[in-house]
Structure formats: C-alpha cells, structure tokens
C-alpha atoms as a PDB file:
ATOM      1  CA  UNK A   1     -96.194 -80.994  88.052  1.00  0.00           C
ATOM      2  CA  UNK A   2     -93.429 -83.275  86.662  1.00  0.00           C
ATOM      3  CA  UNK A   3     -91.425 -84.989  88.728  1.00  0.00           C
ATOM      4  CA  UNK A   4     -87.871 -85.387  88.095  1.00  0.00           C
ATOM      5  CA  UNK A   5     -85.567 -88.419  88.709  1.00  0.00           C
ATOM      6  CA  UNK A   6     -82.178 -86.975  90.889  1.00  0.00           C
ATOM      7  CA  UNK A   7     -80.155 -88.687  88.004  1.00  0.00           C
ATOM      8  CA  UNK A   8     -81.521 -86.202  85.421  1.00  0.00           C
ATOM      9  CA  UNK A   9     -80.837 -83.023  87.652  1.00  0.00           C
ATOM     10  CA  UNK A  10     -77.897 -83.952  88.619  1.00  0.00           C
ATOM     11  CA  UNK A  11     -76.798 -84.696  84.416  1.00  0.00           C
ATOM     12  CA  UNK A  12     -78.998 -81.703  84.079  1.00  0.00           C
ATOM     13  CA  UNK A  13     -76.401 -79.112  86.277  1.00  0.00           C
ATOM     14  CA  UNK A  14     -73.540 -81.108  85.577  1.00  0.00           C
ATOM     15  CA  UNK A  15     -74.078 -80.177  81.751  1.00  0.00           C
ATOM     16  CA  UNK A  16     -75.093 -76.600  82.242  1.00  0.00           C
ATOM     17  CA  UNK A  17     -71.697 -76.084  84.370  1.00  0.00           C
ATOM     18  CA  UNK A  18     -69.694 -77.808  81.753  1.00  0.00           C
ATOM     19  CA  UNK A  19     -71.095 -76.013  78.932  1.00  0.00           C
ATOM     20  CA  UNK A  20     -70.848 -72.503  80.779  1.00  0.00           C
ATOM     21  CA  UNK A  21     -66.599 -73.533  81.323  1.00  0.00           C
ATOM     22  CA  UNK A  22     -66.127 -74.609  77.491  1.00  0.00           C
ATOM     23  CA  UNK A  23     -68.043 -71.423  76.435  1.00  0.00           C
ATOM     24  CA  UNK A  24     -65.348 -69.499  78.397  1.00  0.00           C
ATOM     25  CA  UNK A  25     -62.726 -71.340  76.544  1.00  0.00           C
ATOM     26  CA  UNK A  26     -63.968 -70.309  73.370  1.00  0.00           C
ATOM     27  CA  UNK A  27     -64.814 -66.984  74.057  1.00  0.00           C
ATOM     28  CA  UNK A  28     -61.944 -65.811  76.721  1.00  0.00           C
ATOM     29  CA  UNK A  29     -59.319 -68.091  75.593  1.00  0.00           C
ATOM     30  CA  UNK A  30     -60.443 -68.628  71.940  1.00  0.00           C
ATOM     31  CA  UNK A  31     -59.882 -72.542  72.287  1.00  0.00           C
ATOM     32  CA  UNK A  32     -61.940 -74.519  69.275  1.00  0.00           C
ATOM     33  CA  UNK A  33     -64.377 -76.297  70.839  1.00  0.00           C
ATOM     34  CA  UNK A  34     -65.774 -78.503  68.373  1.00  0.00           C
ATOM     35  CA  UNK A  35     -67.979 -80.817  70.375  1.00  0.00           C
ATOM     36  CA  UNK A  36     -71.830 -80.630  71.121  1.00  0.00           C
ATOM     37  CA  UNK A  37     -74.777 -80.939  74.041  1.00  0.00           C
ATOM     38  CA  UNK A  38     -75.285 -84.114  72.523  1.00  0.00           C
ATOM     39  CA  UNK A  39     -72.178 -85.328  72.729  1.00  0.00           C
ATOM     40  CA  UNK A  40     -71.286 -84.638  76.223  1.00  0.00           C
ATOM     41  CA  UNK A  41     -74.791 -85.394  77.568  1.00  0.00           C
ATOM     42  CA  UNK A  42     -73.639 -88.836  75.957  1.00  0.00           C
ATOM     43  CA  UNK A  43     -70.340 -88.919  78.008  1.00  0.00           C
ATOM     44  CA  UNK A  44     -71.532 -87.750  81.285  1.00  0.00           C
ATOM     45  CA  UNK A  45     -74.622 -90.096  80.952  1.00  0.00           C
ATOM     46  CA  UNK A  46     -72.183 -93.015  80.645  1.00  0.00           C
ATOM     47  CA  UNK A  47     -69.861 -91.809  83.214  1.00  0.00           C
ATOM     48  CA  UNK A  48     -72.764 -91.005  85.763  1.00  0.00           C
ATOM     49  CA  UNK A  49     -73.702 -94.375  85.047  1.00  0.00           C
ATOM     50  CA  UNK A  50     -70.013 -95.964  86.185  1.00  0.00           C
ATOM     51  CA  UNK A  51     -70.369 -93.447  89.087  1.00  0.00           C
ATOM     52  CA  UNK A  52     -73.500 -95.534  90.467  1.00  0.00           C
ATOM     53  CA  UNK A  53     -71.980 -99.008  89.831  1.00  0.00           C
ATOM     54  CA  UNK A  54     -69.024 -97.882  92.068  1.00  0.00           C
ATOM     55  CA  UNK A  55     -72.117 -96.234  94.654  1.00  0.00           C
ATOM     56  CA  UNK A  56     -70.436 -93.022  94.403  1.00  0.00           C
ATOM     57  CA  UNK A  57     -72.756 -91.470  92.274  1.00  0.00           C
ATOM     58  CA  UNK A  58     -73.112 -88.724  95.289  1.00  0.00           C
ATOM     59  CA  UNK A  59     -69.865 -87.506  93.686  1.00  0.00           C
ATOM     60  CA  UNK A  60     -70.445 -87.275  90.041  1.00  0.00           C
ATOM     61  CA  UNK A  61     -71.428 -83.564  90.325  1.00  0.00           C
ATOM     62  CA  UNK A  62     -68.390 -82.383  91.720  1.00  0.00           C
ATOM     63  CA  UNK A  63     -66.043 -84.864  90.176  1.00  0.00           C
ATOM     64  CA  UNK A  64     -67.054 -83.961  86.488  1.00  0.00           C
ATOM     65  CA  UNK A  65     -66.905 -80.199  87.296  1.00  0.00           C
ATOM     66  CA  UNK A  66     -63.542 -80.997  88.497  1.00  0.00           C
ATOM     67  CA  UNK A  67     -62.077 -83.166  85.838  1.00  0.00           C
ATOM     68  CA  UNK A  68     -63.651 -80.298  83.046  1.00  0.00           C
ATOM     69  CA  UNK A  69     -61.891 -77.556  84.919  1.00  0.00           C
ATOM     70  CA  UNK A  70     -58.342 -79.289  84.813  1.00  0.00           C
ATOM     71  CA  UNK A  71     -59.275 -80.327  80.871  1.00  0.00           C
ATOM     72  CA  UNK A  72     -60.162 -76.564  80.284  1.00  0.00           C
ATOM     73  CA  UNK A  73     -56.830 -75.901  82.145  1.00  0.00           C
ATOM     74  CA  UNK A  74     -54.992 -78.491  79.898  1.00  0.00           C
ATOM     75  CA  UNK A  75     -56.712 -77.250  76.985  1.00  0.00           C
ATOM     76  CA  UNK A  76     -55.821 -73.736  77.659  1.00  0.00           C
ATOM     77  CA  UNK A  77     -52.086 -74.905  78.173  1.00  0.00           C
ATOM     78  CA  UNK A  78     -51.526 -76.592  75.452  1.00  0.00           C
ATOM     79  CA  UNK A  79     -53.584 -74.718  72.733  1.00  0.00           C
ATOM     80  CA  UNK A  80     -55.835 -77.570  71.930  1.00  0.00           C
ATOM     81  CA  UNK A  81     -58.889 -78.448  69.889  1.00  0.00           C
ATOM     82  CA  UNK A  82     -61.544 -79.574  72.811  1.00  0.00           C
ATOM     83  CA  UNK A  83     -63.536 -81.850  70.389  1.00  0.00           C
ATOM     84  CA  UNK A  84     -65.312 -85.533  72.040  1.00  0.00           C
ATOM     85  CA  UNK A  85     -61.604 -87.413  71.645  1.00  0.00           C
ATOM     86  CA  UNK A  86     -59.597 -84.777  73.895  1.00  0.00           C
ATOM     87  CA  UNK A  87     -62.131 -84.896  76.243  1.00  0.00           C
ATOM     88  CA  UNK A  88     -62.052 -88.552  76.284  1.00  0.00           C
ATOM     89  CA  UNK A  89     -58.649 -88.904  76.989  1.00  0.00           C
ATOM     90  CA  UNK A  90     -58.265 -86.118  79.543  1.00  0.00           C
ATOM     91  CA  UNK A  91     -61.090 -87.943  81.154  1.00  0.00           C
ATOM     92  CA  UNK A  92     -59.740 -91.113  81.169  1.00  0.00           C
ATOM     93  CA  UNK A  93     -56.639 -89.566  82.827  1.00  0.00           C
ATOM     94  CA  UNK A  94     -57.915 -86.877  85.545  1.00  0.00           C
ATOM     95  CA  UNK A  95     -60.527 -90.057  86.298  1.00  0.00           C
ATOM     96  CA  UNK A  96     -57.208 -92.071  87.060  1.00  0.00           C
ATOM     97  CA  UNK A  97     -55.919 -89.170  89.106  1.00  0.00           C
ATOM     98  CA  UNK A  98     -58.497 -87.164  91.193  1.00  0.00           C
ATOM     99  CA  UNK A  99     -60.846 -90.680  91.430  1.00  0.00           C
ATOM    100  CA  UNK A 100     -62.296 -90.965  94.994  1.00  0.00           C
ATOM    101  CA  UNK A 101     -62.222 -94.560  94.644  1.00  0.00           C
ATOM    102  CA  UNK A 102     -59.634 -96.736  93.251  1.00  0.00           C
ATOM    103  CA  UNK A 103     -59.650 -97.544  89.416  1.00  0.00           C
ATOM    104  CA  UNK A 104     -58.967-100.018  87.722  1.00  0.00           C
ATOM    105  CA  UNK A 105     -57.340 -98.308  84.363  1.00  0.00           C
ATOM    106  CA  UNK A 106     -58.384-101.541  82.346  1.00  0.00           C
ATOM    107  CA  UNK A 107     -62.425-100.796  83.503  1.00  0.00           C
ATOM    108  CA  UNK A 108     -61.687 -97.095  82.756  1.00  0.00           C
ATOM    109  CA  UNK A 109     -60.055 -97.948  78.909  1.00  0.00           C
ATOM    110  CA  UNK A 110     -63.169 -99.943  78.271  1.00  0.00           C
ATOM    111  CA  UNK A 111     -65.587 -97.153  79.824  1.00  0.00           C
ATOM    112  CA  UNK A 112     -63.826 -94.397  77.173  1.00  0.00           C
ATOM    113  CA  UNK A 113     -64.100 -97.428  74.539  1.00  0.00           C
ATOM    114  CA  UNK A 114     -68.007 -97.499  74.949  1.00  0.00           C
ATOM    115  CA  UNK A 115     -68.685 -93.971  74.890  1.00  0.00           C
ATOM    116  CA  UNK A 116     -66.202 -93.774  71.784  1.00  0.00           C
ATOM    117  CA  UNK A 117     -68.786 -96.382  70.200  1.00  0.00           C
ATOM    118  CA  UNK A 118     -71.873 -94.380  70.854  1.00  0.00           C
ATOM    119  CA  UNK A 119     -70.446 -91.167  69.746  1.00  0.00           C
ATOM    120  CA  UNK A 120     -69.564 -92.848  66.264  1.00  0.00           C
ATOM    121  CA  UNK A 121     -73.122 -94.337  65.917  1.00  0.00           C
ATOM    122  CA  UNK A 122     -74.900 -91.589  67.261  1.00  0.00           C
ATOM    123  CA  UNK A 123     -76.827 -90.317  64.164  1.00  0.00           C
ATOM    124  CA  UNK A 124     -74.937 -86.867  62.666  1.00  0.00           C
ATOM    125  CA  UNK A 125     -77.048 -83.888  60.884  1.00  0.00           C
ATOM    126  CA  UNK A 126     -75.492 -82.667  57.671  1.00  0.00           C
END
C-alpha cells in the first residue's frame, strides 16, 4: 500500500475539480482554454505552498475552487482565452479579494512572478 502525503491529495482534488470547471468552459461555453495539467499542477503547487507559509493551508482546497469558479465566471463574461497568464492575473486578484488572511499585494506580485518563471522554463514538447 502507498501512502500518500495530505499535500498531494489535497493538489490531487484540487486539480481534478479545476480541470472538470475549465472542461465546462470549453465545452458549454466554448471558452479557449489553452493551458495544461502541467501547468496548473505548477501554479497550485506554488500557491499551496504560500498557503502553508501563511498556516492556512487547511483552506487551499476550497479557496482555489473558489478563485477558479469566479475566473471561469470572468472568463465566461468577458469572452476570454483562459491560457497560464489570465489565470495568473485573475489569481493574483480574487487572492487579493476572497483571501482569508490579509495580503500583502507586494508578496502576492512576487508569488505570480515565480510561478511566471517556472512556467517559462518548464521544458515544452513540440
């Protein structure tokens, strides 16, 4: 039997439910969604790490279900391409508004700044 670290099944759900809602934007609201597994598992990895520096990590689950409903909503609204930079910046903002802590929009604009590095060095397949 192999024994799994809370971290990875909370990332684990959190990514299934997040995939699930932008599947639904593609296919019942014919969004583009150009962004993938790898990709997000990046950005909620980083973000689920910032959740256990503040000790809230308790609320990542719900908080990141949350935020990607209201950037589906947004998306949906607006008529946008969901690719890794909307997501970033709708992030960035709904983690400003909805947080259940306060934050500190400089630590946040340096959070989004890291995960923009790693998505640009993460290796690409042609």
């Amino acid at each position: 039997m192999k024994v799994k670290l809370i971290r990875d099944f909370i990332l684990d759900k959190t990514l299934k439910i997040i995939v699930e809602t932008l599947n639904s934007l593609k296919e019942d609201y014919f969004i583009p969604v150009s962004i993938s597994k790898c990709e997000l598992h990046i950005i909620l990895s980083e973000f689920y790490n910032y959740y256990e520096k503040k000790e809230i990590q308790y609320r990542f689950l719900e908080m990141m279900t949350g935020h990607f409903e209201d950037i589906a909503i947004s998306a949906i609204d607006s008529n946008s391409v969901v690719d890794s930079n909307y997501i970033l910046n709708q992030l960035q903002l709904f983690e400003l508004l909805d947080s259940p802590m306060e934050v500190n929009p400089l630590e946040t604009k340096k959070l989004i700044h890291v995960i923009s590095n790693k998505l640009e060095r993460r290796p690409r397949l042609v």
